[in-house]
C-alpha atoms as a PDB file:
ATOM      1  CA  UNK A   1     -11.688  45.314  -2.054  1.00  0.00           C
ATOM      2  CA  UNK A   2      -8.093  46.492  -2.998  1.00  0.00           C
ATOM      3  CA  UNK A   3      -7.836  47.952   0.254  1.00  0.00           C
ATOM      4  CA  UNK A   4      -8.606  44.607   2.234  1.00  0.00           C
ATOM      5  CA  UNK A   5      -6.131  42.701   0.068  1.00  0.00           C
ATOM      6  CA  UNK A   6      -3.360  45.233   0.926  1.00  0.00           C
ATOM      7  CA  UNK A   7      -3.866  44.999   4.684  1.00  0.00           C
ATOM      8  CA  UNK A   8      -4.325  41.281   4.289  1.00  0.00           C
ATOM      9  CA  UNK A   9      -0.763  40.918   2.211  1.00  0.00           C
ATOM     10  CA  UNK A  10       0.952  43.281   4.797  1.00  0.00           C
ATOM     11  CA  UNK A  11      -0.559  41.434   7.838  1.00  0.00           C
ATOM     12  CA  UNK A  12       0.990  38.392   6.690  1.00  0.00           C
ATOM     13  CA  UNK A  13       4.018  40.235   5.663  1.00  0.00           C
ATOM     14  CA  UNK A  14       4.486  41.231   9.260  1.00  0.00           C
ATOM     15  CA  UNK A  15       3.924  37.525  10.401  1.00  0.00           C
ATOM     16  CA  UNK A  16       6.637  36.695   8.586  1.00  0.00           C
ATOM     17  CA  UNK A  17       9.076  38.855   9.805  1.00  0.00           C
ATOM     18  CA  UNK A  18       8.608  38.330  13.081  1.00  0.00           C
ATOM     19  CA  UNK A  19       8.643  34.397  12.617  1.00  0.00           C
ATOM     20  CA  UNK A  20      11.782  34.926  11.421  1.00  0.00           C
ATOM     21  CA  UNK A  21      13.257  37.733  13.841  1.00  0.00           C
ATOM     22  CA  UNK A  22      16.697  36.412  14.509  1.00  0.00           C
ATOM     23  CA  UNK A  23      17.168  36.499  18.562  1.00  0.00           C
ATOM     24  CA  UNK A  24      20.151  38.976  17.601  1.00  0.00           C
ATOM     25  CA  UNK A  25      17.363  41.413  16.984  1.00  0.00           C
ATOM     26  CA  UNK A  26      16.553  41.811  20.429  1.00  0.00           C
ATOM     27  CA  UNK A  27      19.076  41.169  22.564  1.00  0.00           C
ATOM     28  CA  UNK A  28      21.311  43.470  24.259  1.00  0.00           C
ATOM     29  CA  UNK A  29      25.072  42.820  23.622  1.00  0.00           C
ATOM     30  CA  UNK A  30      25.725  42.823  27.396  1.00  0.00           C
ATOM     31  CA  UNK A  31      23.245  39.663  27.010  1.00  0.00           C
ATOM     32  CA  UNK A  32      25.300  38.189  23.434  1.00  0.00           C
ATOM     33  CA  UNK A  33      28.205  38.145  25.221  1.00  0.00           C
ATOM     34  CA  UNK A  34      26.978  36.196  28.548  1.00  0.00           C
ATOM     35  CA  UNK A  35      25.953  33.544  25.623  1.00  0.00           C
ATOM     36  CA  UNK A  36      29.379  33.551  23.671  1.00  0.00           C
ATOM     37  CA  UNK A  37      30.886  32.986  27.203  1.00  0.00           C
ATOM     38  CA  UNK A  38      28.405  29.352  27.858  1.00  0.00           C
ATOM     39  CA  UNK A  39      30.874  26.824  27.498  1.00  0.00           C
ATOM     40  CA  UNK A  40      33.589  28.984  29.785  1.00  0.00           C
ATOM     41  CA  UNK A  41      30.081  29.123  32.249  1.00  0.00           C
ATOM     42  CA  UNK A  42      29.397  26.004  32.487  1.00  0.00           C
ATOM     43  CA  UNK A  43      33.578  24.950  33.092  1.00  0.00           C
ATOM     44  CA  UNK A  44      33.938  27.368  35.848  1.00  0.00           C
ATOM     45  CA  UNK A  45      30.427  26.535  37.334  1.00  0.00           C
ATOM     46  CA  UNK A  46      31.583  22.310  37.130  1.00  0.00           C
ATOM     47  CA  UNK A  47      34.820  23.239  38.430  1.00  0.00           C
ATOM     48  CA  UNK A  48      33.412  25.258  41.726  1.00  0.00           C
ATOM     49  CA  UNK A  49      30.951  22.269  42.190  1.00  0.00           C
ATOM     50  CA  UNK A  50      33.247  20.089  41.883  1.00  0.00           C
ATOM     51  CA  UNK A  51      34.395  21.311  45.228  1.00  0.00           C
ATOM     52  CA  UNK A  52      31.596  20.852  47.300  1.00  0.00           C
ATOM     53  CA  UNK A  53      28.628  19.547  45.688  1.00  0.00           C
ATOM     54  CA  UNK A  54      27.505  15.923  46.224  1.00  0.00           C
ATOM     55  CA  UNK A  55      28.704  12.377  44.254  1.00  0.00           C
ATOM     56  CA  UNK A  56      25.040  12.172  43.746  1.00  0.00           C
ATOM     57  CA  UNK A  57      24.812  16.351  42.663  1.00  0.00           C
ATOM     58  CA  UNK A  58      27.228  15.821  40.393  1.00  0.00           C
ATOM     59  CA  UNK A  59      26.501  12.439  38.642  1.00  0.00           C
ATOM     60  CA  UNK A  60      22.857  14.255  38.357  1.00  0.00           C
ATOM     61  CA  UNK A  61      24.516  17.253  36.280  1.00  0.00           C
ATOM     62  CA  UNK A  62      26.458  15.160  34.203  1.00  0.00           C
ATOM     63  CA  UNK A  63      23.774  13.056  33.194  1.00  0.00           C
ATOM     64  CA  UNK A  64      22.030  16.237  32.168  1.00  0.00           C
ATOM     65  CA  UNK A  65      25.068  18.412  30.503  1.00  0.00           C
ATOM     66  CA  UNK A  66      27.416  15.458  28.997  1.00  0.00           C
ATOM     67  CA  UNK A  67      23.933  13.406  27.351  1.00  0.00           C
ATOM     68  CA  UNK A  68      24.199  13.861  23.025  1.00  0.00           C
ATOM     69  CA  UNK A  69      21.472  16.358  21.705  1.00  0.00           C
ATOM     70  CA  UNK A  70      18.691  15.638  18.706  1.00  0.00           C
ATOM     71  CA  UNK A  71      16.194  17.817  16.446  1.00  0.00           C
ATOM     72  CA  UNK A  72      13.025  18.393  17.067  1.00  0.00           C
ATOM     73  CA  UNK A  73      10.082  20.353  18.672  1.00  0.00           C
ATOM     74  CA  UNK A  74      10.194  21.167  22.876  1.00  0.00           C
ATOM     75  CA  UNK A  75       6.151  21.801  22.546  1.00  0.00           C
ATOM     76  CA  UNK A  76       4.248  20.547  25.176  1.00  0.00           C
ATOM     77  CA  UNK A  77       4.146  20.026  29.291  1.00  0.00           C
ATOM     78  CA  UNK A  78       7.163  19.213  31.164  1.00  0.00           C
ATOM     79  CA  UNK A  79       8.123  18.614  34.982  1.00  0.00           C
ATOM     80  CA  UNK A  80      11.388  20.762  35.223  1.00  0.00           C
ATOM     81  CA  UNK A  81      14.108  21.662  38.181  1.00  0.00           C
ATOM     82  CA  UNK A  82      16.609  23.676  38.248  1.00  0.00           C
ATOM     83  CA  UNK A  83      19.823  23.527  38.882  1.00  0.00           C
ATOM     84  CA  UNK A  84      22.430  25.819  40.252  1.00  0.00           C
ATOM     85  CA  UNK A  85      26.472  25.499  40.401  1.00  0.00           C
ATOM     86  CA  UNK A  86      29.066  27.654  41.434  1.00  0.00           C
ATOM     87  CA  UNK A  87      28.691  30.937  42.469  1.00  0.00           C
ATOM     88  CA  UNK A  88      27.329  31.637  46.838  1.00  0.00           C
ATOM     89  CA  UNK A  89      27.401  27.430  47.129  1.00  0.00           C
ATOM     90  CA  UNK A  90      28.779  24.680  45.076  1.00  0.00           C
ATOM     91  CA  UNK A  91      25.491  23.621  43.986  1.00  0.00           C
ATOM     92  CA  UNK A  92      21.377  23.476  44.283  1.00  0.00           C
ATOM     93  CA  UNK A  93      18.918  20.832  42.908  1.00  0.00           C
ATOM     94  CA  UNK A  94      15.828  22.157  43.532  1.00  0.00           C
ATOM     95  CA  UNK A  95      12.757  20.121  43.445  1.00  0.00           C
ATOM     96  CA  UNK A  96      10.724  19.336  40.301  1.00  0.00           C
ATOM     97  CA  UNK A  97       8.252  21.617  39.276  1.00  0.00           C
ATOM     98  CA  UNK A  98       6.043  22.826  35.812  1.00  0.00           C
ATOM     99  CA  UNK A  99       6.967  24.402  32.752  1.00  0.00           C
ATOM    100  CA  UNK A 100       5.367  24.687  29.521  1.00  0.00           C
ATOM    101  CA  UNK A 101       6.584  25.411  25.558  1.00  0.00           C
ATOM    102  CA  UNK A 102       3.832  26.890  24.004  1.00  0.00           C
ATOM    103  CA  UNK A 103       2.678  28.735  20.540  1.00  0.00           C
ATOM    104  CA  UNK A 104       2.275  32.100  20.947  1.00  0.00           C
ATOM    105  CA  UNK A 105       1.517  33.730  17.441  1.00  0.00           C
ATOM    106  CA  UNK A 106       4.442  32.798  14.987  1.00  0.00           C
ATOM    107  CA  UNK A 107       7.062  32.254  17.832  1.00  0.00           C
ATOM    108  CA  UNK A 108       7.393  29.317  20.793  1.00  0.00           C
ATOM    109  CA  UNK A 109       7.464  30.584  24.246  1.00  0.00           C
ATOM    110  CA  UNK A 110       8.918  28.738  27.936  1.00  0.00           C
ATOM    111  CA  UNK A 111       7.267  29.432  31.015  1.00  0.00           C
ATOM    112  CA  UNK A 112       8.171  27.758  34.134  1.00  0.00           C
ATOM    113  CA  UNK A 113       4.510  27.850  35.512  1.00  0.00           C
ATOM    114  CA  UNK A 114       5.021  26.422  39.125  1.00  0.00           C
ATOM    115  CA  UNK A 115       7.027  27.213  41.719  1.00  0.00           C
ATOM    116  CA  UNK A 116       7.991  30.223  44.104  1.00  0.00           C
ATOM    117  CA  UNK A 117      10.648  31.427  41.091  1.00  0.00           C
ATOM    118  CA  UNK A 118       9.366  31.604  37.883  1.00  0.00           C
ATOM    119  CA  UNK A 119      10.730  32.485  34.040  1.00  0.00           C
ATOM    120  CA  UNK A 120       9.079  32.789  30.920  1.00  0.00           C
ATOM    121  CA  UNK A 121      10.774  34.057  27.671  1.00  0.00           C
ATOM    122  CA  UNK A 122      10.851  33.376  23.643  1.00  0.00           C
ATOM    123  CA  UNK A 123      12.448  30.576  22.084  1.00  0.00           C
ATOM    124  CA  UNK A 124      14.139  31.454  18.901  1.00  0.00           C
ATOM    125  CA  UNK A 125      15.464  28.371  16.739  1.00  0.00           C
ATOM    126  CA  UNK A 126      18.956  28.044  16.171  1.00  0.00           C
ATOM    127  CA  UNK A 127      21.570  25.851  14.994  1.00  0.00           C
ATOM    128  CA  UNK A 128      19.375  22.545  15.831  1.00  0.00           C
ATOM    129  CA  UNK A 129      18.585  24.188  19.183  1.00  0.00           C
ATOM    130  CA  UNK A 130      16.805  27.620  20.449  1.00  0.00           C
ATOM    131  CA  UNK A 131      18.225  30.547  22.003  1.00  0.00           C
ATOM    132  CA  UNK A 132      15.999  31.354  24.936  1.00  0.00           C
ATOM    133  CA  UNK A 133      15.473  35.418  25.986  1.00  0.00           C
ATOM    134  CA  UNK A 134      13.541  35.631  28.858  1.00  0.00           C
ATOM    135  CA  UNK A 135      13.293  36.926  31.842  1.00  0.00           C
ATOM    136  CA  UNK A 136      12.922  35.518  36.206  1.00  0.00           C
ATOM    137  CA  UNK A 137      10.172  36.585  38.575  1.00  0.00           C
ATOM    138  CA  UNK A 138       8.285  35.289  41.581  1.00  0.00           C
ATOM    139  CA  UNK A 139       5.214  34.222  42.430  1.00  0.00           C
ATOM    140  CA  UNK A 140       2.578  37.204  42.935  1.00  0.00           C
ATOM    141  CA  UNK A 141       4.606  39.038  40.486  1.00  0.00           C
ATOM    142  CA  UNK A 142       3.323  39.921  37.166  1.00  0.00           C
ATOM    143  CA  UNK A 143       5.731  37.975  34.566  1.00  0.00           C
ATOM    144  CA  UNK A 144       8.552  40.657  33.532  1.00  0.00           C
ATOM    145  CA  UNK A 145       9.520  40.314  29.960  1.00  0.00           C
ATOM    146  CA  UNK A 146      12.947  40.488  28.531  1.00  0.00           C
ATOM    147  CA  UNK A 147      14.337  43.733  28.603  1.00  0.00           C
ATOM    148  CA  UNK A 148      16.840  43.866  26.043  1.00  0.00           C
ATOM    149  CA  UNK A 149      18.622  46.817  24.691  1.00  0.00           C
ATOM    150  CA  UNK A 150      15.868  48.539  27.588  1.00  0.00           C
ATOM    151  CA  UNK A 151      17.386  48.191  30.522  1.00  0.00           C
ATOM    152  CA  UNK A 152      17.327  51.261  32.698  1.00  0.00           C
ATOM    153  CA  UNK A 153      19.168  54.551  33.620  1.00  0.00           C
ATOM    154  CA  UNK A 154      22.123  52.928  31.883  1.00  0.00           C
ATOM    155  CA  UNK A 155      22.467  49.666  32.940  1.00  0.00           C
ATOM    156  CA  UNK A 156      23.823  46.932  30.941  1.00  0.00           C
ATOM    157  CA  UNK A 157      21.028  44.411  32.418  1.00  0.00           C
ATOM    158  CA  UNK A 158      18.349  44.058  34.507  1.00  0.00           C
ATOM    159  CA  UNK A 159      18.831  41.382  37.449  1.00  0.00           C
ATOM    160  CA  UNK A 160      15.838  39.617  36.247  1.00  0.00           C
ATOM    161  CA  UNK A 161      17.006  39.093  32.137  1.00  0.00           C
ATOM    162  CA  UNK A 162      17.962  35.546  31.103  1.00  0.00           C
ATOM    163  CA  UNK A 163      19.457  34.219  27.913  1.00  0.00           C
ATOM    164  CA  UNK A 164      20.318  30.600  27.344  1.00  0.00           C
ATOM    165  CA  UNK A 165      20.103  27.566  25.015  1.00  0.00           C
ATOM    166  CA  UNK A 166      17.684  25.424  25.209  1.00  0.00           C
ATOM    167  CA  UNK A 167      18.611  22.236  23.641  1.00  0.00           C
ATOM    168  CA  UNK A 168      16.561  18.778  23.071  1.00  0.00           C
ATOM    169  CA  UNK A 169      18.319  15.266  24.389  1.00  0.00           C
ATOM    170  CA  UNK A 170      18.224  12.140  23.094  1.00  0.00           C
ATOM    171  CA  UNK A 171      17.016  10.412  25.625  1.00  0.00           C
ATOM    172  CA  UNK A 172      13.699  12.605  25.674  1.00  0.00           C
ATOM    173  CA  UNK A 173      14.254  14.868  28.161  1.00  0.00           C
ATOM    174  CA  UNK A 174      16.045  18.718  27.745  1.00  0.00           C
ATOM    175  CA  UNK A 175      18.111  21.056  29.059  1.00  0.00           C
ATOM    176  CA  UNK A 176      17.977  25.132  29.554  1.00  0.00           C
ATOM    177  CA  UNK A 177      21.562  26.169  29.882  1.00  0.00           C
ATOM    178  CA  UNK A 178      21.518  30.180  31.316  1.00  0.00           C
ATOM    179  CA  UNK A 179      24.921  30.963  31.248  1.00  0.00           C
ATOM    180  CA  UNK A 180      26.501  33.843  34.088  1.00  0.00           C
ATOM    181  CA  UNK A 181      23.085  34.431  35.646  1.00  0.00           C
ATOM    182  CA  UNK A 182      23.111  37.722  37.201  1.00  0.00           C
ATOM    183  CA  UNK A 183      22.573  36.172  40.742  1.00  0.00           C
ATOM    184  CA  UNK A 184      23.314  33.775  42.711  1.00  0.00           C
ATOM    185  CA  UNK A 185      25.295  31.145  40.828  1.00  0.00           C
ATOM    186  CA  UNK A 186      28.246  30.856  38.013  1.00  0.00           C
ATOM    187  CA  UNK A 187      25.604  28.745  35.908  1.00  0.00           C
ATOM    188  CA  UNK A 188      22.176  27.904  35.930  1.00  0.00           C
ATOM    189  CA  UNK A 189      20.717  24.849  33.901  1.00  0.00           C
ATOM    190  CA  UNK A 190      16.833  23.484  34.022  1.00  0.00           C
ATOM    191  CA  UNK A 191      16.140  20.262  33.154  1.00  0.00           C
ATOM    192  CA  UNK A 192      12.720  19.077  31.551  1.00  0.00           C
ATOM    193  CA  UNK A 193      11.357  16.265  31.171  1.00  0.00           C
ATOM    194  CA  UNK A 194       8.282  14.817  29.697  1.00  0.00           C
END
């Protein structure tokens, strides 16, 4: 009986450390310094839009990066798109597509479910928001998973690892900010919506 009680008190020890894993404790620096750098992202990704993209484009991303952010919970369906400035073009608004936030033991997980790209990652909570680690594939592909300190034959990255913030708005949609993806574009942001 003693021995059941131990397992059961170290089982739920364990739960509780990884509910409260700090996102620190698996990302790669390479990866905490792409996030440090978001708001100097997101200016140099406006700024190369800004030469190029659409009235329409950009009154779209404004809308979606300048609107105030709240509290709360991102469980549940949304429609998402994503969007892309700077970088190869000025910008892409891709069409709208599915993603999910989910429970997945003791943490919340994002999957964009639809779709020829795809992402799926962790959600850890902080500072009102959650840092997102996740990581892109296609359709056909198995999901990869975040690589983190893992990346190969002494790379910094992989191509396919994504951090962000993923932030709730107060108008009831959100926002996925991925700061200096490692293709394509200066800044990458999906927007959800219920």
């Amino acid at each position: 009986m003693r021995h059941k009680f131990a397992i059961a008190i170290l089982a739920l020890a364990l739960t509780g450390t990884a509910a409260n894993a700090s996102w620190r404790d698996h990302a790669s620096s390479f990866d905490e310094q792409r996030l440090a750098k978001l708001d100097e992202s997101r200016a140099k990704a406006l700024d190369e839009a800004s030469r190029g993209a659409p009235v329409s484009d950009l009154a779209a991303v404004h809308s979606l990066l300048d609107a105030p952010t709240v509290s709360g919970s991102p469980v549940g369906s949304w429609r998402c798109r994503t969007i892309k400035l700077g970088g190869i073009t000025p910008d892409v608004i891709y069409t709208w597509f599915n993603c999910r936030v989910s429970q997945r033991a003791s943490a919340l997980y994002f999957e964009k479910i639809s779709g020829s790209q795809r992402t799926s990652g962790y959600l850890y909570p902080e500072g009102g928001g959650y840092v997102y680690l996740g990581a892109s594939y296609v359709t056909g592909e198995k999901s990869h998973a975040y690589s983190g300190n893992g990346a190969e034959a002494g790379a910094a990255a992989t191509p396919d690892d994504q951090i962000g913030v993923l932030s709730l708005l107060a108008d009831g949609r959100a926002r996925l900010e991925l700061p200096y993806p490692l293709q394509e574009s200066t800044f990458d942001v999906i927007e959800l919506k219920r």
